[in-house]
Every structure is written in C-alpha cells, then in structure tokens.
N, C-alpha and C. Protein backbone atom coordinates (compact mmCIF):
# COMPACT_ATOMS: atom_id res chain seq x y z
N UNK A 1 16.42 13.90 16.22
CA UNK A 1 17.17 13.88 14.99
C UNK A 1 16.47 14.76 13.97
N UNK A 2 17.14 15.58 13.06
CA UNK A 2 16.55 16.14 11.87
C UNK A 2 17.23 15.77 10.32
N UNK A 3 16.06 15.67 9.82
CA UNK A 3 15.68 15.25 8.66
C UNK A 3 15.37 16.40 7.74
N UNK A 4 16.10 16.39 6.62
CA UNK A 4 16.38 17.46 5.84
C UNK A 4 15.81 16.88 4.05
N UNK A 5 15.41 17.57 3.61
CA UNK A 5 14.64 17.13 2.11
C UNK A 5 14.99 17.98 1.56
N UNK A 6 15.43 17.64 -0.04
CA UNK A 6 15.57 18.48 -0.93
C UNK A 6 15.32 18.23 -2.26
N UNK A 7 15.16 19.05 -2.87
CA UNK A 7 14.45 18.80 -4.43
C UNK A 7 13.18 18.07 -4.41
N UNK A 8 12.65 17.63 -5.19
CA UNK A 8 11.61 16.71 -5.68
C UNK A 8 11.36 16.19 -4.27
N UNK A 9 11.84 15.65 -3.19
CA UNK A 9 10.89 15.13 -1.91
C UNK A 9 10.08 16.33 -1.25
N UNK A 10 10.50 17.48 -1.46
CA UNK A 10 9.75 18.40 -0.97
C UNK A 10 8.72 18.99 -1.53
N UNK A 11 8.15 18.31 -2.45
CA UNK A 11 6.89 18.34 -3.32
C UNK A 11 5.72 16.73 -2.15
N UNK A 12 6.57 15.99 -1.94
CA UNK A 12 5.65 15.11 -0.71
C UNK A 12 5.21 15.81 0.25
N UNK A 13 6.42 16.55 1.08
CA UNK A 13 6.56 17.45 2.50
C UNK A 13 5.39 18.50 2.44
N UNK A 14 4.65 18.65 1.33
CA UNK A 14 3.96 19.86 1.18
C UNK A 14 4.85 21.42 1.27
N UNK A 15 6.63 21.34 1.16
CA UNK A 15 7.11 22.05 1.19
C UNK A 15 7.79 22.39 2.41
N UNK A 16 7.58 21.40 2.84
CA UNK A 16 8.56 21.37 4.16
C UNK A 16 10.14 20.78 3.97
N UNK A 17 10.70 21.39 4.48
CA UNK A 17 12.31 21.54 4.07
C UNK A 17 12.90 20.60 5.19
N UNK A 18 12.42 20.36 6.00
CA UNK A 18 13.02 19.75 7.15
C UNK A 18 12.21 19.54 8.24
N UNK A 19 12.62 18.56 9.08
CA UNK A 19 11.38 18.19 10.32
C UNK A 19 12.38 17.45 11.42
N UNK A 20 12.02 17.81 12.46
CA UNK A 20 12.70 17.56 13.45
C UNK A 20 11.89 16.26 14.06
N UNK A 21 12.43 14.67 14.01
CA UNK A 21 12.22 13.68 14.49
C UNK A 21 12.36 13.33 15.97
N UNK A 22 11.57 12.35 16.44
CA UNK A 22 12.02 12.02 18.35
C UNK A 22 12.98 10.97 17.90
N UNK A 23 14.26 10.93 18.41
CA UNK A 23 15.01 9.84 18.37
C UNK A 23 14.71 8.32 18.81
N UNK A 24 13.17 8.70 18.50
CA UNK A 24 13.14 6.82 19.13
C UNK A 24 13.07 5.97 17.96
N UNK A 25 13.82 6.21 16.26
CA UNK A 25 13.63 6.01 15.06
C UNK A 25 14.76 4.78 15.32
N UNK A 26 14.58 3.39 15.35
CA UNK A 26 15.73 2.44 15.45
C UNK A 26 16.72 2.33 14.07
N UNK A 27 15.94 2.47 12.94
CA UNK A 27 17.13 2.44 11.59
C UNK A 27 16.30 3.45 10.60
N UNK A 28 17.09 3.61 9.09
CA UNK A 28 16.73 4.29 8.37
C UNK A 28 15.41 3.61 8.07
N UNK A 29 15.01 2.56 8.17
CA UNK A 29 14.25 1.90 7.38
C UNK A 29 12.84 2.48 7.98
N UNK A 30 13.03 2.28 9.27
CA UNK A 30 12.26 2.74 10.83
C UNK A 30 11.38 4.33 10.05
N UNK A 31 12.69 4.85 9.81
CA UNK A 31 12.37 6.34 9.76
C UNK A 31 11.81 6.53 8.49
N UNK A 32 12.21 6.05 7.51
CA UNK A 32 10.90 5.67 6.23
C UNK A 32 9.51 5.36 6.36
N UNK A 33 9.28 4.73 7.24
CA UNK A 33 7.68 3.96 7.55
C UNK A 33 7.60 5.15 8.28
N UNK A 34 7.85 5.76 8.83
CA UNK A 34 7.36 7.00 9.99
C UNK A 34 7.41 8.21 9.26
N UNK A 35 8.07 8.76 8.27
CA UNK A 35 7.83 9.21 7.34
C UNK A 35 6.43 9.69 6.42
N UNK A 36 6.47 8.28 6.09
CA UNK A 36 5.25 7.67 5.47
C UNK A 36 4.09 8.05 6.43
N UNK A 37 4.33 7.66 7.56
CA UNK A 37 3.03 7.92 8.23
C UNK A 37 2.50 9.47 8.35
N UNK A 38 3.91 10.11 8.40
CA UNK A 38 3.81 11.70 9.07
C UNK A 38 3.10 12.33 7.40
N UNK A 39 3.86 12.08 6.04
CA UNK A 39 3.38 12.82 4.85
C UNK A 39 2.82 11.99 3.98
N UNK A 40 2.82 10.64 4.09
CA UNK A 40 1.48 9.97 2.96
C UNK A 40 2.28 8.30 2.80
N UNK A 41 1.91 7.79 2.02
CA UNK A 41 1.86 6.24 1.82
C UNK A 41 3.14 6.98 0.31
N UNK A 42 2.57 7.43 -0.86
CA UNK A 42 3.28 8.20 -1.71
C UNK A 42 4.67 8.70 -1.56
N UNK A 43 4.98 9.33 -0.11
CA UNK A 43 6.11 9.83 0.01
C UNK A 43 7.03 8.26 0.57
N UNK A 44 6.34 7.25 1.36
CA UNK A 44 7.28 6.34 1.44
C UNK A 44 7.66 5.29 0.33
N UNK A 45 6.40 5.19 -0.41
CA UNK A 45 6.53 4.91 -1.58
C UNK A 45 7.99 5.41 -2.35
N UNK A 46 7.58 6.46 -2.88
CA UNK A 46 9.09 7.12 -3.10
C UNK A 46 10.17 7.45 -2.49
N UNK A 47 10.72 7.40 -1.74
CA UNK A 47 11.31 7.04 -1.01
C UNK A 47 12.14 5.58 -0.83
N UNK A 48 11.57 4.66 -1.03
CA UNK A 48 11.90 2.93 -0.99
C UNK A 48 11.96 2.95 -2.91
N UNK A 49 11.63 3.83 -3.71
CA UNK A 49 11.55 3.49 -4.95
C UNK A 49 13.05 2.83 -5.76
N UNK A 50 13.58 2.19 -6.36
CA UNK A 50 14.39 1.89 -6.91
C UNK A 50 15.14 2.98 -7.41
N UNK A 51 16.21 3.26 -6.82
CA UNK A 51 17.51 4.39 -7.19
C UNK A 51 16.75 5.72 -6.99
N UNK A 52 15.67 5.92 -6.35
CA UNK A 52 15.57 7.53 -6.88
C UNK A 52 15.71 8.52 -5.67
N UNK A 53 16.77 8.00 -4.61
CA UNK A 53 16.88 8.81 -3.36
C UNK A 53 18.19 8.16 -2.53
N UNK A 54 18.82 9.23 -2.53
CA UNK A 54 20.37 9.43 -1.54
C UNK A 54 19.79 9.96 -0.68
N UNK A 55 20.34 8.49 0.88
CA UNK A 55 20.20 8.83 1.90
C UNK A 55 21.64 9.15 2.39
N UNK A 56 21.60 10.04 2.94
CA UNK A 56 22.79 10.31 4.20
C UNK A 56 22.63 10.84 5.45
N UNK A 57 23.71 10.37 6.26
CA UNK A 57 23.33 10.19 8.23
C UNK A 57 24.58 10.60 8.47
N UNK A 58 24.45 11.60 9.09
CA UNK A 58 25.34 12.46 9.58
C UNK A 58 26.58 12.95 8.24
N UNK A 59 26.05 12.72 7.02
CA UNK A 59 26.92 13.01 5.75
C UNK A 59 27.76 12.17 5.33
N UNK A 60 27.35 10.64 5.78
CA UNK A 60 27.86 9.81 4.82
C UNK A 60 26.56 9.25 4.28
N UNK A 61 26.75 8.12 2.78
CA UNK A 61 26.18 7.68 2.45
C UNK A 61 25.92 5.84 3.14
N UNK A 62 24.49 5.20 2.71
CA UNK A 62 24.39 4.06 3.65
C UNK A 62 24.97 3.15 3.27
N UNK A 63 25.40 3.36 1.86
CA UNK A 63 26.26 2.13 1.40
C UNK A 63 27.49 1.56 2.43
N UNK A 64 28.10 2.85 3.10
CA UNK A 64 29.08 2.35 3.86
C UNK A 64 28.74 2.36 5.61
N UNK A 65 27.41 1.97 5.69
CA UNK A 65 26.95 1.97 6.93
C UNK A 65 25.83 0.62 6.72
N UNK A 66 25.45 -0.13 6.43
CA UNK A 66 24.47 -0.86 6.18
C UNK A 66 23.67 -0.97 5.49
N UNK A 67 23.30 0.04 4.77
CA UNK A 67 22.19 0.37 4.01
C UNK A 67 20.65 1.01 4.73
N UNK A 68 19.77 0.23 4.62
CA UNK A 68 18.48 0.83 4.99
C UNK A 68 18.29 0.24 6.78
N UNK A 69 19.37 -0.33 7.03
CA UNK A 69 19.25 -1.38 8.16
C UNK A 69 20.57 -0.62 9.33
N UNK A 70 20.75 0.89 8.64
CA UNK A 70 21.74 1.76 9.53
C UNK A 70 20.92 2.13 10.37
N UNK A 71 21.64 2.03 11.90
CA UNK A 71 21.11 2.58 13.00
C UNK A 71 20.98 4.09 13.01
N UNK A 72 20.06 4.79 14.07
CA UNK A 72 19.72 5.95 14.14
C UNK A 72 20.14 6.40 15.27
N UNK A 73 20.78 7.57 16.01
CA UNK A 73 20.83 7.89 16.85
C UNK A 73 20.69 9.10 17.39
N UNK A 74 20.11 9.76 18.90
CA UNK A 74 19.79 11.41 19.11
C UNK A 74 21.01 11.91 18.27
N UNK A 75 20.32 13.26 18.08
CA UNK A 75 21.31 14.34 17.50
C UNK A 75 21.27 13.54 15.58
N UNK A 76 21.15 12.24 15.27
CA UNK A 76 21.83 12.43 13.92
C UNK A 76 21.01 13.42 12.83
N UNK A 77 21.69 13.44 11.97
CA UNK A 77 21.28 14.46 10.79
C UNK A 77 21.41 13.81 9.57
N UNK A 78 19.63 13.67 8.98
CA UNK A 78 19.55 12.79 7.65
C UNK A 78 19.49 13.69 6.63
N UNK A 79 19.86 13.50 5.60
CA UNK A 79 19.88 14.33 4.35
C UNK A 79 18.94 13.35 3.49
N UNK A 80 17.68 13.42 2.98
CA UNK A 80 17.41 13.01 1.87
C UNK A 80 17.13 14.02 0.58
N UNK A 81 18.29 13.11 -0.30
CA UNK A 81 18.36 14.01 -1.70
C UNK A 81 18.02 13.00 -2.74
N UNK A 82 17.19 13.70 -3.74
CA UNK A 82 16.42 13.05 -5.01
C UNK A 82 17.40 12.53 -5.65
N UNK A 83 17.50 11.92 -6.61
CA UNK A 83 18.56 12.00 -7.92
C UNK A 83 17.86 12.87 -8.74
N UNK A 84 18.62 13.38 -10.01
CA UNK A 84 17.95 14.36 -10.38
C UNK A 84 18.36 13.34 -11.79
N UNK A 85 16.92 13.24 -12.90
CA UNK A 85 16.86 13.17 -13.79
C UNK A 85 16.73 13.77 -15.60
N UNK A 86 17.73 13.42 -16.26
CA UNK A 86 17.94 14.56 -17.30
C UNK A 86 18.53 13.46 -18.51
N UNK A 87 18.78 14.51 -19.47
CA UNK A 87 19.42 13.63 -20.55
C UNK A 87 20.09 15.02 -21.20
C-alpha cells in the first residue's frame, strides 16, 4: 500500500512525499503506530492529534468507513492531508 503526505506532515517525513508500505498494516490505526515507528514518536503524535489530519483510503474519508478502526488492504492508497490553519 502507499501512503502519500502532504503539507505540514512532510516536515515529520524529513521530506518524504510518500512511502510505499507492506500490506500487512490491519487498520488505519495499525498504520499510525508503524508510522510512528518508521519517522518518530512526534509524527504519530501528530497524526492521532485532535482535528489536525484528513485521512483518506483509496479517496474516501474514514468517517464513512469506520474511522481509525478502517481496514487496510494490498494495493490501498492513503492520503494524509494536514488541515491547514489561518484566520
């Protein structure tokens, strides 16, 4: 599966735009802690932070899939996007 980052998470990635995962990731939640492991405690940190990251799997959002407890499967394609903050 690949995993795609944009904006502000790619300041964790060290600038990595994307990373190609082994599908043995059982849910999003799965793939957060593994995450974490691959770019820091910080990036899962943020990541799990309150509102500050749209996940999407295969281009929907998890609200209409389970949430953090959506299954993973070969081939899917995660999008994580920041929210972007402004006034």
């Amino acid at each position: 599966m690949k995993v795609s980052f944009f904006g502000s998470a790619c300041e964790y990635t060290h600038g990595e735009k994307s990373y190609e995962f082994p599908a043995d990731c059982l849910s999003v939640r799965d793939l957060i802690d593994r995450l974490g492991g691959r770019f820091g405690e910080d990036f899962r940190n943020f990541l799990l932070g309150n509102e500050t990251c749209l996940f999407l799997v295969n281009g929907k959002g998890l609200a209409m899939s389970g949430g953090l407890d959506t299954e993973l499967h070969s081939g899917d394609k995660i999008e994580v996007v920041p929210f972007i903050n402004g006034g």
